[in-house]
C-alpha atoms as a PDB file:
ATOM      1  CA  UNK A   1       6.196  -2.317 -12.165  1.00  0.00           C
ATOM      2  CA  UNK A   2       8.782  -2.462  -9.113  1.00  0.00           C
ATOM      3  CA  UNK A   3       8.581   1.145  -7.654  1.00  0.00           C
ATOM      4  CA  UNK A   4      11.670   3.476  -6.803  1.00  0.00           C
ATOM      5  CA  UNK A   5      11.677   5.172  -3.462  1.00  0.00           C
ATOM      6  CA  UNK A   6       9.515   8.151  -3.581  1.00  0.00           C
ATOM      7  CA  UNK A   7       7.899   9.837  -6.398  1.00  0.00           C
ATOM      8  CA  UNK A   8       4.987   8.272  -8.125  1.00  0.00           C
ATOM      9  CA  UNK A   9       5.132   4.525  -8.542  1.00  0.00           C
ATOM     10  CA  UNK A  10       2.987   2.215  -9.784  1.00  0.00           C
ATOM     11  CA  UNK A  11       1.945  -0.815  -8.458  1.00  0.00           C
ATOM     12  CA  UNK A  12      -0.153  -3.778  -9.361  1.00  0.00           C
ATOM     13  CA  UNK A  13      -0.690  -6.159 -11.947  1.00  0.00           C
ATOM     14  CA  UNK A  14      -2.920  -7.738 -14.472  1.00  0.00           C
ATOM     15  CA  UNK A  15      -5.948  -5.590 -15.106  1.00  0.00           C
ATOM     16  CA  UNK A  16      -6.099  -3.317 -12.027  1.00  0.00           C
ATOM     17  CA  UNK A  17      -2.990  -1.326 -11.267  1.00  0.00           C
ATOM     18  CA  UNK A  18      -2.440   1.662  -9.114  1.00  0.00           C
ATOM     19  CA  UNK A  19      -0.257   4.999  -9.334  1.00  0.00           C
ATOM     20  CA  UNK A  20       1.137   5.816  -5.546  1.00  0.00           C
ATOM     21  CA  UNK A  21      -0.195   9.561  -4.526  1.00  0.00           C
ATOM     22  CA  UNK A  22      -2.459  11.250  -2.492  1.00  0.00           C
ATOM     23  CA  UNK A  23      -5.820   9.966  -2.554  1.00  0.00           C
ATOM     24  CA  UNK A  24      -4.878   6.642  -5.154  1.00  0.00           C
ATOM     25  CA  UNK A  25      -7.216   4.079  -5.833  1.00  0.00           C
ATOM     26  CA  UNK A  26      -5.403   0.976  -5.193  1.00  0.00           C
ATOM     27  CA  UNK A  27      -8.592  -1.225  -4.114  1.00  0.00           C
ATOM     28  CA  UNK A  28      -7.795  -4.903  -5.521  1.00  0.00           C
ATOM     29  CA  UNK A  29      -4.705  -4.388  -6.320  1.00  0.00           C
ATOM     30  CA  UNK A  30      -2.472  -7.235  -6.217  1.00  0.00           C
ATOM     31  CA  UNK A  31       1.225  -7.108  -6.241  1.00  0.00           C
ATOM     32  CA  UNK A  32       3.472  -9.568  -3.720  1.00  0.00           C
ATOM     33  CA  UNK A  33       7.022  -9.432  -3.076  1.00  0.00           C
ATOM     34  CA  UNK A  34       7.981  -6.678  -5.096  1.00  0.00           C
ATOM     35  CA  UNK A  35       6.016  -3.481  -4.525  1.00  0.00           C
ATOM     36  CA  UNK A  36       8.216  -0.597  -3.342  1.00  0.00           C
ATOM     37  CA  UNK A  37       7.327   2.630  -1.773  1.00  0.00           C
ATOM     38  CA  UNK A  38       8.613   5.449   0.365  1.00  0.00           C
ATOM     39  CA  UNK A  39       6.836   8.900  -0.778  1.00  0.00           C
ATOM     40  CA  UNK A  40       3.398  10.109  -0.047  1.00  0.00           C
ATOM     41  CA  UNK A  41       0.108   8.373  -0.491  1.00  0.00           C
ATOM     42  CA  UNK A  42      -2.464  10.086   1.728  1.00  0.00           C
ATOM     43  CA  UNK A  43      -5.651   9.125   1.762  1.00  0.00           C
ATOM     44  CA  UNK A  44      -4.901   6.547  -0.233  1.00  0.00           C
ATOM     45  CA  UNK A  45      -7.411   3.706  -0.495  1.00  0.00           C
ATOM     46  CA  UNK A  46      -5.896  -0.157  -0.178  1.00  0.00           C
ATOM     47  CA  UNK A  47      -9.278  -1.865   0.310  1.00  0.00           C
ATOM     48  CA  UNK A  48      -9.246  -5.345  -0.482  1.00  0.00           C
ATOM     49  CA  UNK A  49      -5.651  -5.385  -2.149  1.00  0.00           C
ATOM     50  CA  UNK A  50      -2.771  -7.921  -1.810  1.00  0.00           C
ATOM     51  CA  UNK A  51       0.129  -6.419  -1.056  1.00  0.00           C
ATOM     52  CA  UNK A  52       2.005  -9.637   0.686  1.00  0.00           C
ATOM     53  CA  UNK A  53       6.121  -8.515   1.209  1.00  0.00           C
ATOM     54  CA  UNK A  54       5.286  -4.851   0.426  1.00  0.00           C
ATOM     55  CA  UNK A  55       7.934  -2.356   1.050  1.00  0.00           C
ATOM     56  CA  UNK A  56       6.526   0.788   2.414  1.00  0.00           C
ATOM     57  CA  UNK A  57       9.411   1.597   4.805  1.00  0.00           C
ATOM     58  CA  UNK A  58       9.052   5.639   5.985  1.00  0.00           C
ATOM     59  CA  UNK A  59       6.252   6.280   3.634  1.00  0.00           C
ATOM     60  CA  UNK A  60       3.630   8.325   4.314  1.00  0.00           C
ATOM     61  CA  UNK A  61       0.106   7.121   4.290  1.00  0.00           C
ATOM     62  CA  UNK A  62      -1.620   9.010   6.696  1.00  0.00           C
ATOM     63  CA  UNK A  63      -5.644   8.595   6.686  1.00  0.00           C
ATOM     64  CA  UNK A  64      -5.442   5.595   4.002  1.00  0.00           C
ATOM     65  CA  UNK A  65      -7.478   2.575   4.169  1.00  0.00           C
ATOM     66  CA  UNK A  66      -6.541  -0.539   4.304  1.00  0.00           C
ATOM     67  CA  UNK A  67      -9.848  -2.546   5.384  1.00  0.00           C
ATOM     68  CA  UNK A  68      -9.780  -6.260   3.981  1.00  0.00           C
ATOM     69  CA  UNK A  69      -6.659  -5.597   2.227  1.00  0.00           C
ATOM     70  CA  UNK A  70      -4.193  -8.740   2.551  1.00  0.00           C
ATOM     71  CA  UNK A  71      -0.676  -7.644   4.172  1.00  0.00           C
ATOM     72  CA  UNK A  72       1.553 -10.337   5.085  1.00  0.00           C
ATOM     73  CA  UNK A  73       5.444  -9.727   5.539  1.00  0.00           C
ATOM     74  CA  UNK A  74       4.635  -5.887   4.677  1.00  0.00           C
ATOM     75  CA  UNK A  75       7.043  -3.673   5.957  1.00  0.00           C
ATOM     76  CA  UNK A  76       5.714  -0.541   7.455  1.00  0.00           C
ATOM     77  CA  UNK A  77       9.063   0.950   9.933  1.00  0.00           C
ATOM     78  CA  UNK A  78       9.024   4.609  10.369  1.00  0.00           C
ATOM     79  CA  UNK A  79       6.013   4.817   7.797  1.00  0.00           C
ATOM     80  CA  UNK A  80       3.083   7.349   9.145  1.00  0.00           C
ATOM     81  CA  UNK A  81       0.214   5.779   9.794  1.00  0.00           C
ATOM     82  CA  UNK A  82      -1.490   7.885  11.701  1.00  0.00           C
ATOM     83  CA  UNK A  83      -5.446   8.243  11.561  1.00  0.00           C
ATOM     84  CA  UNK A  84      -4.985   5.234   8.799  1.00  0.00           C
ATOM     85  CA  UNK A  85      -7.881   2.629   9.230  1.00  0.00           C
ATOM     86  CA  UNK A  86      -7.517  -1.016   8.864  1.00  0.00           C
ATOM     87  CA  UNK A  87      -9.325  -3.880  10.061  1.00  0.00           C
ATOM     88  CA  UNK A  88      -8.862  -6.520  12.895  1.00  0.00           C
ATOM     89  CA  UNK A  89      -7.888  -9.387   9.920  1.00  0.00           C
ATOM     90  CA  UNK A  90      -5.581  -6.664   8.014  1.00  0.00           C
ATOM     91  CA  UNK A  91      -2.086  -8.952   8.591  1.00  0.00           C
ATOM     92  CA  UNK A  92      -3.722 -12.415   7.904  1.00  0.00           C
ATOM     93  CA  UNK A  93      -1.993 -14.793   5.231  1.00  0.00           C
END
């Protein structure tokens, strides 16, 4: 489902889906073009999701994880980041 800015949104599709909070599980999610959030989602774990064209302008996702996750075209401005851990390959197609 296409998220509204802040509050709890939920993203993904198919089997695996994810609500946006603190501390989500959002590990193989997939969701392109269309995913939409602004609110808070510390600690929030992205491992091995596809995200490509993700919209996470001004959010805050301090401490989350986005190792292996696929993020082409996503847009991060003013989003805090800080302490969030992602690797070398992160914005590969």
């Amino acid at each position: 489902m296409v998220g509204q800015a802040g509050g709890h949104v939920t993203i993904g599709k198919g089997a695996k889906i994810c609500v946006m909070k603190n501390k989500a599980d959002c590990r193989n999610v997939s969701h392109k073009w269309s995913a939409v959030f602004h609110g808070e989602a510390n600690k929030a774990k992205f491992q091995a999701a596809k995200l490509k064209g993700a919209d996470f302008r001004g959010a805050d996702l301090k401490k989350s994880k986005f190792a292996g996750a696929k993020m082409k075209y996503v847009n991060f401005t003013a989003a805090n980041l800080r302490n969030a851990v992602a690797a070398i390959n992160a914005m590969d197609p």
